[in-house]
Protein backbone atom coordinates (compact mmCIF):
# COMPACT_ATOMS: atom_id res chain seq x y z
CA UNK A 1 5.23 -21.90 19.08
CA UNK A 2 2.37 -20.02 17.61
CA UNK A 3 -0.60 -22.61 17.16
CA UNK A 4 -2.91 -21.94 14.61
CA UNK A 5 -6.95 -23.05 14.07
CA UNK A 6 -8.32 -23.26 10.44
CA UNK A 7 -12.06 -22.98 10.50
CA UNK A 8 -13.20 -23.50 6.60
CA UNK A 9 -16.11 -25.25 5.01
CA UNK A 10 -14.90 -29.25 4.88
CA UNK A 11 -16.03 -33.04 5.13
CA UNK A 12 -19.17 -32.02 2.44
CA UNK A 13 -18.24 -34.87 0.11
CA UNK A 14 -16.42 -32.23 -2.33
CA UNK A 15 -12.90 -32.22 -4.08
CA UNK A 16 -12.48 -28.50 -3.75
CA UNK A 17 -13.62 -28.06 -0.49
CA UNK A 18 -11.84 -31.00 0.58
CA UNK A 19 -8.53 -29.99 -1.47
CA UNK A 20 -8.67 -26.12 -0.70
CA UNK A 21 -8.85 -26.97 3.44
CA UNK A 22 -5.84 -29.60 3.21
CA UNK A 23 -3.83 -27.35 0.97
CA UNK A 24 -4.04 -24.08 3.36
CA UNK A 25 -3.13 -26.53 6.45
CA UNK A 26 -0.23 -28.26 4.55
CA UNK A 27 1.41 -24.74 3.30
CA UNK A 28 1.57 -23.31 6.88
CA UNK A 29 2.78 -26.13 8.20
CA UNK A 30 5.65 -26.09 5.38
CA UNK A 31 6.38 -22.26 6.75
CA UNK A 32 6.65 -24.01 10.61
CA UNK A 33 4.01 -23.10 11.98
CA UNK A 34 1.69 -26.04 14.03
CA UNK A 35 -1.91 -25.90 12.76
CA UNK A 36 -5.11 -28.09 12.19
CA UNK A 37 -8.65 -27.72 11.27
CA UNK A 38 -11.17 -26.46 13.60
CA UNK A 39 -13.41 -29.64 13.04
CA UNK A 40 -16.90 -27.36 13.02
CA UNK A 41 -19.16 -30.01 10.79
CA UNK A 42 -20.55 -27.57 8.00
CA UNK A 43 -24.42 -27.60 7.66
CA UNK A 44 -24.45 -29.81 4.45
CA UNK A 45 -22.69 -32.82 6.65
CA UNK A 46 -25.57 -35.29 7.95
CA UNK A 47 -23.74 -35.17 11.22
CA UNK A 48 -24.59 -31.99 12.04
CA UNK A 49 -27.49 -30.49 14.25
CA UNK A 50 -29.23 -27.16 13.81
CA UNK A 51 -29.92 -24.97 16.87
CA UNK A 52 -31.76 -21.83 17.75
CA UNK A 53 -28.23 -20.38 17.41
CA UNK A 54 -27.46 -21.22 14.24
CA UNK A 55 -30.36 -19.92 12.03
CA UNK A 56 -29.49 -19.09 8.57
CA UNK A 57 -28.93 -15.10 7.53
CA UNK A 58 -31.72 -15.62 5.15
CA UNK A 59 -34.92 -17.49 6.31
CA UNK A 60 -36.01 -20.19 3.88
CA UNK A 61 -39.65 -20.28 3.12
CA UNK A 62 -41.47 -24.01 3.43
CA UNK A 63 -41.09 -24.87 -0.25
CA UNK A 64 -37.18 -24.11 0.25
CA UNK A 65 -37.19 -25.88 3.59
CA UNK A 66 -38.66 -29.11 1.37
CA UNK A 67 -36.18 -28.91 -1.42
CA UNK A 68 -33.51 -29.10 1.06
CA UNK A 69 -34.66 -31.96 2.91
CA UNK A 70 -35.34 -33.83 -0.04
CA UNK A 71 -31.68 -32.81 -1.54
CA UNK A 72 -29.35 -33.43 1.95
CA UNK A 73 -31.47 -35.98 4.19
CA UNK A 74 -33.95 -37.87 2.07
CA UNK A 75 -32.17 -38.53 -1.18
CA UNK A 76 -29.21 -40.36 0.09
CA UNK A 77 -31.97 -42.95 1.54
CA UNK A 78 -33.45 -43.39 -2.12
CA UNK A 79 -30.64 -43.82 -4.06
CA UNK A 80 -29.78 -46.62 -1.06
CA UNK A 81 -32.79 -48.47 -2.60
CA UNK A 82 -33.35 -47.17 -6.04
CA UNK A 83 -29.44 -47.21 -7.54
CA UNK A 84 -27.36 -49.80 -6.04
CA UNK A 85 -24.97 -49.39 -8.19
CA UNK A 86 -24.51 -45.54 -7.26
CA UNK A 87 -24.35 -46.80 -3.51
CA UNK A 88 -21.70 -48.77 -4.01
CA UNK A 89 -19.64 -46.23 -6.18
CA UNK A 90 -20.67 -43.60 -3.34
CA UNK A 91 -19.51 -45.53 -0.68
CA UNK A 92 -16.11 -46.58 -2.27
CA UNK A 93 -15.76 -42.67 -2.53
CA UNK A 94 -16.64 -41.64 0.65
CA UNK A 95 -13.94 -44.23 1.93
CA UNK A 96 -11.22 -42.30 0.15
CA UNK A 97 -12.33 -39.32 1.09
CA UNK A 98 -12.04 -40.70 5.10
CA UNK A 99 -8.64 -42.32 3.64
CA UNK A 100 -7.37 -38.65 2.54
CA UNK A 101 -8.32 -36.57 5.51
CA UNK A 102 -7.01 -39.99 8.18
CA UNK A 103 -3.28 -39.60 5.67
CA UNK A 104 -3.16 -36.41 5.44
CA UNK A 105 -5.33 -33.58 7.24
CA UNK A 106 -5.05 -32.65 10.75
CA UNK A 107 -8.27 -32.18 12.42
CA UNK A 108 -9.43 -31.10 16.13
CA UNK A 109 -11.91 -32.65 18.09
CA UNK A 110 -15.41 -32.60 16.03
CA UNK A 111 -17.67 -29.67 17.22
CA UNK A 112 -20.98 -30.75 15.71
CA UNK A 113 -23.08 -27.55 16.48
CA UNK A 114 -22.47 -23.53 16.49
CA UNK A 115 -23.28 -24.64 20.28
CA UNK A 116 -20.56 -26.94 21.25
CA UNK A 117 -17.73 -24.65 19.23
CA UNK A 118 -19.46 -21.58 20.92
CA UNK A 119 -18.86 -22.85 24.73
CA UNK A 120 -15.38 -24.60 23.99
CA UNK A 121 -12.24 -22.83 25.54
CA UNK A 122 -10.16 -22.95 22.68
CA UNK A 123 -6.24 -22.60 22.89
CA UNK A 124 -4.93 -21.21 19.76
CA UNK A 125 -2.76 -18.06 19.28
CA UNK A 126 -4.01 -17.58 15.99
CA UNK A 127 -7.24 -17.87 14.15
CA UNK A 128 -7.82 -17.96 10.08
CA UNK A 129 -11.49 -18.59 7.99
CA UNK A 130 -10.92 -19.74 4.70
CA UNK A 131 -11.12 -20.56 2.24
CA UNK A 132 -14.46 -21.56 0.17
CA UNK A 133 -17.74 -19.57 0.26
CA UNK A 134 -17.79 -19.18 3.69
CA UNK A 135 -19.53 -15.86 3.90
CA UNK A 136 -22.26 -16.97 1.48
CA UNK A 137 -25.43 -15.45 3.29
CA UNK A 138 -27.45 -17.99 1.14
CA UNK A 139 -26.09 -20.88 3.49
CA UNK A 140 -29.12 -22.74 5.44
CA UNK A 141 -27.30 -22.59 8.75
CA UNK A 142 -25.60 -19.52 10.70
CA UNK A 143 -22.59 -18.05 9.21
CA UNK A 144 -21.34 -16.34 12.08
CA UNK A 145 -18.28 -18.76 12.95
CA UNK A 146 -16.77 -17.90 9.79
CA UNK A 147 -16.20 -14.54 11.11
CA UNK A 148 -14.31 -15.80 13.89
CA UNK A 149 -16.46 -14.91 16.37
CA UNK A 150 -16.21 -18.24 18.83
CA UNK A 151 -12.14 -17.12 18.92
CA UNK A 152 -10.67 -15.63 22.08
CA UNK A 153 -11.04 -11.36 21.59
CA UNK A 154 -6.94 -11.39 22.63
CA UNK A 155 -6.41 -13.63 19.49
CA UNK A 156 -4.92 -13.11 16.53
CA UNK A 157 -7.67 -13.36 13.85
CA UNK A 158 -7.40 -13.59 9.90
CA UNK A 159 -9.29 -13.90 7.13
CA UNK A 160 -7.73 -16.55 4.29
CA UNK A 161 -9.37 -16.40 0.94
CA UNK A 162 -12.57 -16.36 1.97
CA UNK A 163 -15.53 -15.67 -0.54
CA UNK A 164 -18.79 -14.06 -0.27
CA UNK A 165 -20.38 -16.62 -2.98
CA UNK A 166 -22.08 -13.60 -3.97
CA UNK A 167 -21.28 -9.89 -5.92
CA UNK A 168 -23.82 -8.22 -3.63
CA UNK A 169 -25.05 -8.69 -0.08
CA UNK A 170 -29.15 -7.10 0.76
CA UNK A 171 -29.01 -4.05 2.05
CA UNK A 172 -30.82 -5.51 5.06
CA UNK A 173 -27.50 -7.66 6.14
CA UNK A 174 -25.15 -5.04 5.40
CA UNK A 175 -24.89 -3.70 8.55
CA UNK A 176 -24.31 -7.03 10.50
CA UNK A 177 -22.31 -7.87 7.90
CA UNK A 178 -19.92 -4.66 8.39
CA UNK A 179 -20.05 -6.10 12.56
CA UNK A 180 -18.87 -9.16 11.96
CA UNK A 181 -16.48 -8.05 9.54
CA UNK A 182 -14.89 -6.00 12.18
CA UNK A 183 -14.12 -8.73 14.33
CA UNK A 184 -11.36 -10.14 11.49
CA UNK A 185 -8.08 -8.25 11.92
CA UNK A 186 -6.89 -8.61 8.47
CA UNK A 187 -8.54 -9.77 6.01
CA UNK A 188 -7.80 -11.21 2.64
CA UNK A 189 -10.17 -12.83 -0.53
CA UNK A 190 -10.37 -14.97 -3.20
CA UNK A 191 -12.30 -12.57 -5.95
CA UNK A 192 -11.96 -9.36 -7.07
CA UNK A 193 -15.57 -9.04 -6.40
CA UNK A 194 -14.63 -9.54 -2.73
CA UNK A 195 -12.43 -7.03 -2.44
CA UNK A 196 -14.60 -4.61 -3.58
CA UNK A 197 -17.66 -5.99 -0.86
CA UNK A 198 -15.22 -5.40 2.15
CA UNK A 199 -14.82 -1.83 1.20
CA UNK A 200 -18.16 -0.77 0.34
CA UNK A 201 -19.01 -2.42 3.87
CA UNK A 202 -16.34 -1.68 5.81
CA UNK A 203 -14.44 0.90 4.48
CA UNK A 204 -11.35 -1.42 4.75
CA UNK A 205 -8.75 -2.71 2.14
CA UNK A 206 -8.85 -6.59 1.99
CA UNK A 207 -5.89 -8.07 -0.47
CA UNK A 208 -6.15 -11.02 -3.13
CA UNK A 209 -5.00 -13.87 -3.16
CA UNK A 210 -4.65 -17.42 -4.65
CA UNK A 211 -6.96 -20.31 -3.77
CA UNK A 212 -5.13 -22.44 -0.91
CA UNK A 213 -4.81 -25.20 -3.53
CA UNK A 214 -2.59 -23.04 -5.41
CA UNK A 215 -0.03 -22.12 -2.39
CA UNK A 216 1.15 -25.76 -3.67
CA UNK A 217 2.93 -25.79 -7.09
CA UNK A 218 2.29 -29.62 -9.26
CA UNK A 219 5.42 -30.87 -7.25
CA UNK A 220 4.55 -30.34 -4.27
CA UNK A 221 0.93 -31.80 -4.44
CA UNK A 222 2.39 -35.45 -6.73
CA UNK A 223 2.89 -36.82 -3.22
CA UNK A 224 -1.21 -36.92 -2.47
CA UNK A 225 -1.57 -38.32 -6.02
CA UNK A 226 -3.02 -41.78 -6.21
CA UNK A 227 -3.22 -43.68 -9.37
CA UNK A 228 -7.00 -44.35 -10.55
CA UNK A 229 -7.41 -48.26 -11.89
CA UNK A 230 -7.47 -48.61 -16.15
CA UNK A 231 -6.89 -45.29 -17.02
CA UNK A 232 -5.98 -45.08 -20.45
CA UNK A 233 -2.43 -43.03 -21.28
CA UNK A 234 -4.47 -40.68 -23.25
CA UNK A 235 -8.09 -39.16 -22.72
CA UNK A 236 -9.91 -36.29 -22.14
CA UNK A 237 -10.90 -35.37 -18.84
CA UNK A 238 -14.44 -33.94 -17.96
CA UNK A 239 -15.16 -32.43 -14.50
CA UNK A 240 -18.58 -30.46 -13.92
CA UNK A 241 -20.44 -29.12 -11.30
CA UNK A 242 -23.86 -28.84 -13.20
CA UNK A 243 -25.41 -30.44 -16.31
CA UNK A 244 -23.94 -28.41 -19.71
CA UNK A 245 -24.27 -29.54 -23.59
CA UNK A 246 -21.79 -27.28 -24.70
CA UNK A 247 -18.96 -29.15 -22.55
CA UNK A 248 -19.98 -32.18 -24.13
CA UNK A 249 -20.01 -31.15 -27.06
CA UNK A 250 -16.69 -29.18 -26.83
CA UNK A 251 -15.29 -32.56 -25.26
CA UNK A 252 -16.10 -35.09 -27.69
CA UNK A 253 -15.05 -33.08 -30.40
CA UNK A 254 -11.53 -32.84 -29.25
CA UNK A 255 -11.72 -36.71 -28.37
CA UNK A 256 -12.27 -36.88 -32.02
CA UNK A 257 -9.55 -34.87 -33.13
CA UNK A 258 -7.27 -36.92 -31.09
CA UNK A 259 -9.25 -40.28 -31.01
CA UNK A 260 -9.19 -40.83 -27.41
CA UNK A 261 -11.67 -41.97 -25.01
CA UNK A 262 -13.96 -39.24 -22.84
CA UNK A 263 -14.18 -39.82 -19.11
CA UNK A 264 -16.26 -37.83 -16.85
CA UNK A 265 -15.60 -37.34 -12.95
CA UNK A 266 -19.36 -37.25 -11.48
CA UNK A 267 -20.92 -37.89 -8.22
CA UNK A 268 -24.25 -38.11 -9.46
CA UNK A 269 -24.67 -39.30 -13.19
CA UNK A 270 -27.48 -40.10 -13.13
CA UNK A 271 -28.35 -36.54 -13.24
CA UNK A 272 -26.42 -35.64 -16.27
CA UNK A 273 -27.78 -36.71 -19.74
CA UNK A 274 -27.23 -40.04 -20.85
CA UNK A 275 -24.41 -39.35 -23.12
CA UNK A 276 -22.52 -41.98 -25.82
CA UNK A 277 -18.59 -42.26 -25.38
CA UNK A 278 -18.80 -40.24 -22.34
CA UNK A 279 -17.56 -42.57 -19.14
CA UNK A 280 -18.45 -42.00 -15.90
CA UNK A 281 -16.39 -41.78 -12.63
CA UNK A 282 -18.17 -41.98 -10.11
CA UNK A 283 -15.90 -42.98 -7.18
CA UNK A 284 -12.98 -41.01 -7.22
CA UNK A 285 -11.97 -39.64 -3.55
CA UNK A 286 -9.82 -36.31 -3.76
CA UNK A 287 -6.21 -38.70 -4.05
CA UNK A 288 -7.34 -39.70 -7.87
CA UNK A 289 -9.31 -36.29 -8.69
CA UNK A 290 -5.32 -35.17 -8.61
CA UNK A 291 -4.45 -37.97 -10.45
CA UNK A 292 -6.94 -37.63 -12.85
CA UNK A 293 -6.73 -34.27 -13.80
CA UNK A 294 -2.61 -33.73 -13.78
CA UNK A 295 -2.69 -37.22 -16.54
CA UNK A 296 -5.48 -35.49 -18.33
CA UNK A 297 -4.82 -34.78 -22.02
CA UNK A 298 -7.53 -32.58 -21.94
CA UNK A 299 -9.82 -30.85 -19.60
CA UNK A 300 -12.96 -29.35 -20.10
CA UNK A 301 -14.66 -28.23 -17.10
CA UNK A 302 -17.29 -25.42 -15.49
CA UNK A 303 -15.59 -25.61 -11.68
CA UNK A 304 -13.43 -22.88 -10.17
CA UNK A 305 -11.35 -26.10 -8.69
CA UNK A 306 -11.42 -27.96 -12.22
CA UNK A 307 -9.68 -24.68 -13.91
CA UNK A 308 -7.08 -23.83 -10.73
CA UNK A 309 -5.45 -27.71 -10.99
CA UNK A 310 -5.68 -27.82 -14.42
CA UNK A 311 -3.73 -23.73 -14.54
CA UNK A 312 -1.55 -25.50 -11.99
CA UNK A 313 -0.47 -28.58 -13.07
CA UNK A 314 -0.10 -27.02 -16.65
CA UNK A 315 -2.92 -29.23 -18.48
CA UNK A 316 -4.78 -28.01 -21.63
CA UNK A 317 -8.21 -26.84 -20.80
CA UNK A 318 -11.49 -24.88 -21.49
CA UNK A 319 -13.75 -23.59 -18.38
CA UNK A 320 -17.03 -23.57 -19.76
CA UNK A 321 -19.44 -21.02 -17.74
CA UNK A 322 -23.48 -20.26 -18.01
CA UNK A 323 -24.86 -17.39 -20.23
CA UNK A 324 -27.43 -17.60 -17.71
CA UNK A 325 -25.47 -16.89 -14.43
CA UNK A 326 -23.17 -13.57 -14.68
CA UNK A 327 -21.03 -14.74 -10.92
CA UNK A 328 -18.01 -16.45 -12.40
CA UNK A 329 -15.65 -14.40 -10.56
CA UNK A 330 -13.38 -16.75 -9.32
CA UNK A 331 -12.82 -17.64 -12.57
CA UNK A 332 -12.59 -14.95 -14.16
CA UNK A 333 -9.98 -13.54 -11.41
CA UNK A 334 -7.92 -16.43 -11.71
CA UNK A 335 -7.78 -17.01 -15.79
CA UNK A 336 -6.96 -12.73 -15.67
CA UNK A 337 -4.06 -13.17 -12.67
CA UNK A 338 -2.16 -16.01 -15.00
CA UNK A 339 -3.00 -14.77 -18.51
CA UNK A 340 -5.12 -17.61 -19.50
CA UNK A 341 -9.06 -15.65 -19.80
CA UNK A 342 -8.78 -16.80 -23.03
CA UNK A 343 -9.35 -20.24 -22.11
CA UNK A 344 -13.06 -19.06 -20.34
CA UNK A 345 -15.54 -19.87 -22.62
CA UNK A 346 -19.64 -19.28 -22.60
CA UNK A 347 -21.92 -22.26 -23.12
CA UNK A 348 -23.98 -20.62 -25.86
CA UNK A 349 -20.46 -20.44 -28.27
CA UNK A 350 -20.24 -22.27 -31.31
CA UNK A 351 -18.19 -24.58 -30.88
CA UNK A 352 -16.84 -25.49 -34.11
CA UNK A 353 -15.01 -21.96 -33.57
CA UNK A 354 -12.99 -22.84 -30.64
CA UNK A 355 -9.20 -23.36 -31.50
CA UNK A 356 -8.27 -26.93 -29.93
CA UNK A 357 -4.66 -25.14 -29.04
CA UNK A 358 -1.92 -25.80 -26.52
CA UNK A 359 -2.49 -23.02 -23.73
CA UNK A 360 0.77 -20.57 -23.72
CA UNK A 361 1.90 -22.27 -19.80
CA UNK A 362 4.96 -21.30 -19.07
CA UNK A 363 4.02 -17.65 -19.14
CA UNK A 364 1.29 -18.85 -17.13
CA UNK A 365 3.24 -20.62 -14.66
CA UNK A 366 5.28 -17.37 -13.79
CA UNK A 367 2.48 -15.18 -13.47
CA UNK A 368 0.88 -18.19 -11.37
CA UNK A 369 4.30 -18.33 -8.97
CA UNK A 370 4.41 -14.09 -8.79
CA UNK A 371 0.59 -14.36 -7.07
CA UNK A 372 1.60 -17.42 -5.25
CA UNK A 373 4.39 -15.78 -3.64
CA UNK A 374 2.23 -12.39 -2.59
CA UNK A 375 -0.18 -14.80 -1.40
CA UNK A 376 2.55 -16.84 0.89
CA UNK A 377 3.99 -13.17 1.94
CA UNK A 378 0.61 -12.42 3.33
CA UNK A 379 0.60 -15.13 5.53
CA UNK A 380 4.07 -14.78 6.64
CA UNK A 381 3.47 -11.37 7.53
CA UNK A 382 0.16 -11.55 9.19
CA UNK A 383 0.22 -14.22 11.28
């Protein structure tokens, strides 16, 4: 049987990363194939040790070096002493997480360094990278794995979804960029953008497809759905990435309209303005994230993974993006693919202007299945 290795970024304490590296394991396993996760520890996990070998792309200068430190390694210890309360919510999340991945993922052995994967004699027929911004040359650690350059040259190797996290690449990394490139047999992405970065570097045609969370359809992920405690029946659900008025705003107005309750999934919220009528989840593990979203009246969110579940599981929604920052081409890619760009909104709208309306779904939903299908044909005929 052909045995397949998933290398993808995973175990960073994040739904979509989490969600997207479960999802692309559980579909090939539905088409019969036998496949886990490579378990390479991604730079952002505390477990894992730098090496000469695995210096970033991009060298960070000493003030970067100290903003990182303080962000990954120092602040965990503070909020230890300084929030208690955010400790305990943390570690009650981090325990679902484990409970998710020990249920449901299948993981190798752990390879804790670019080292240790680099001088293992793996025994898979086939490799794929994806998905997530694995190709982001902004990453503070060696990106060169994700190019499947560990995997045995007689393997098959294949490129899932994978993003570039970026619309441009320097032209100083261009060139390694095009070398590593060549190493992937076939390769696919997430973004439009992506598509067009392969073939200004390589030359090559790389297809699109669908996030891995959206190989599954809403019946097929219920199963992984665990109920979160005193949920109302009705609320509106809030899921960002970064701190934004405008989906605040846009999300208390409609819990006005309706008059139900706001509720917030956070890691950090003590970060985000202190806001009344908005509650904060805090310890949600990837289980009720699905649950939360798919028994959402509402969603208002500025997260790729907050607009594909809601798309997919057919939930009302707004994705509310930066003026500042012009990169939302996942989004955009996905809301385009499925009919739904109307529902992408900018943060410096007025939003007494948006229409509270019910999002036209079940055109949605076929579009959705039509690039869901191309997406599953790829990887039937590929690997």
């Amino acid at each position: 049987m052909n045995k397949i290795g998933i290398i993808t970024i995973d175990k960073v304490n994040n739904y979509g990363a989490e969600l997207q590296a479960f999802a692309l394991q559980k579909k090939l396993e539905k088409l019969g194939y036998a496949c886990e996760i490579i378990d390479y520890l991604y730079y952002k996990n505390w477990k894992y040790k730098d090496t000469n070998q695995s210096k970033p792309f991009v060298p960070m200068s000493g003030k970067e070096q100290l903003a990182y430190w303080l962000k990954y390694r120092f602040a965990n210890f503070l909020l230890d002493k300084v929030f208690p309360l955010f400790h305990q919510a943390t570690r009650i999340r981090l325990k679902r997480f484990e409970t998710f991945h020990r249920d449901n993922t299948k993981f190798s052995q752990p390879y804790n360094s670019m080292a240790k994967l680099y001088r293992t004699n793996l025994d898979y027929n086939t490799y794929i990278v994806g998905s997530d911004q694995v190709w982001n040359p902004s990453a503070n650690s060696s990106i060169e794995p994700y190019f499947l350059t560990f995997a045995p040259k007689e393997a098959k190797k294949i490129s899932y979804a994978s993003s570039f996290g970026v619309s441009h690449i320097a032209p100083e990394l261009q060139e390694r960029f095009k070398k590593l490139l060549s190493n992937i047999d076939v390769i696919s992405v997430r973004e439009a953008s992506g598509v067009e970065l392969v073939k200004q570097l390589t030359g090559r045609n790389a297809e699109l497809v669908v996030d891995p969370t959206l190989l599954l359809n809403k019946q097929e992920w219920m199963p992984y759905m665990k109920v979160y405690p005193d949920m109302p029946k009705r609320y509106v659900l809030i899921y960002q990435l970064s701190d934004s008025d405008a989906i605040v705003k846009l999300a208390k107005q409609i819990g006005i309209e309706r008059n139900i309750p706001i509720y917030r999934i956070c890691k950090r919220a003590f970060h985000v303005k202190k806001d009344t009528g908005v509650i904060n989840i805090l310890d949600a593990g990837p289980a009720e994230f699905l649950f939360l979203i798919a028994h959402a009246e509402y969603v208002i969110t500025n997260s790729f993974h907050g607009t594909a579940f809601s798309v997919n599981f057919s939930v009302p929604f707004y994705t509310v993006v930066s003026s500042a920052k012009k990169n939302n081409s996942r989004m955009e890619s996905l809301l385009a693919s499925t009919g739904l760009l109307n529902r992408l909104l900018s943060d410096n709208i007025d939003i007494n202007t948006v229409n509270i309306n019910m999002p036209d779904f079940k055109e949605a939903q076929k579009k959705l299945q039509q690039v869901r299908e191309q997406s599953i044909a790829f990887l039937k005929t590929n690997i």
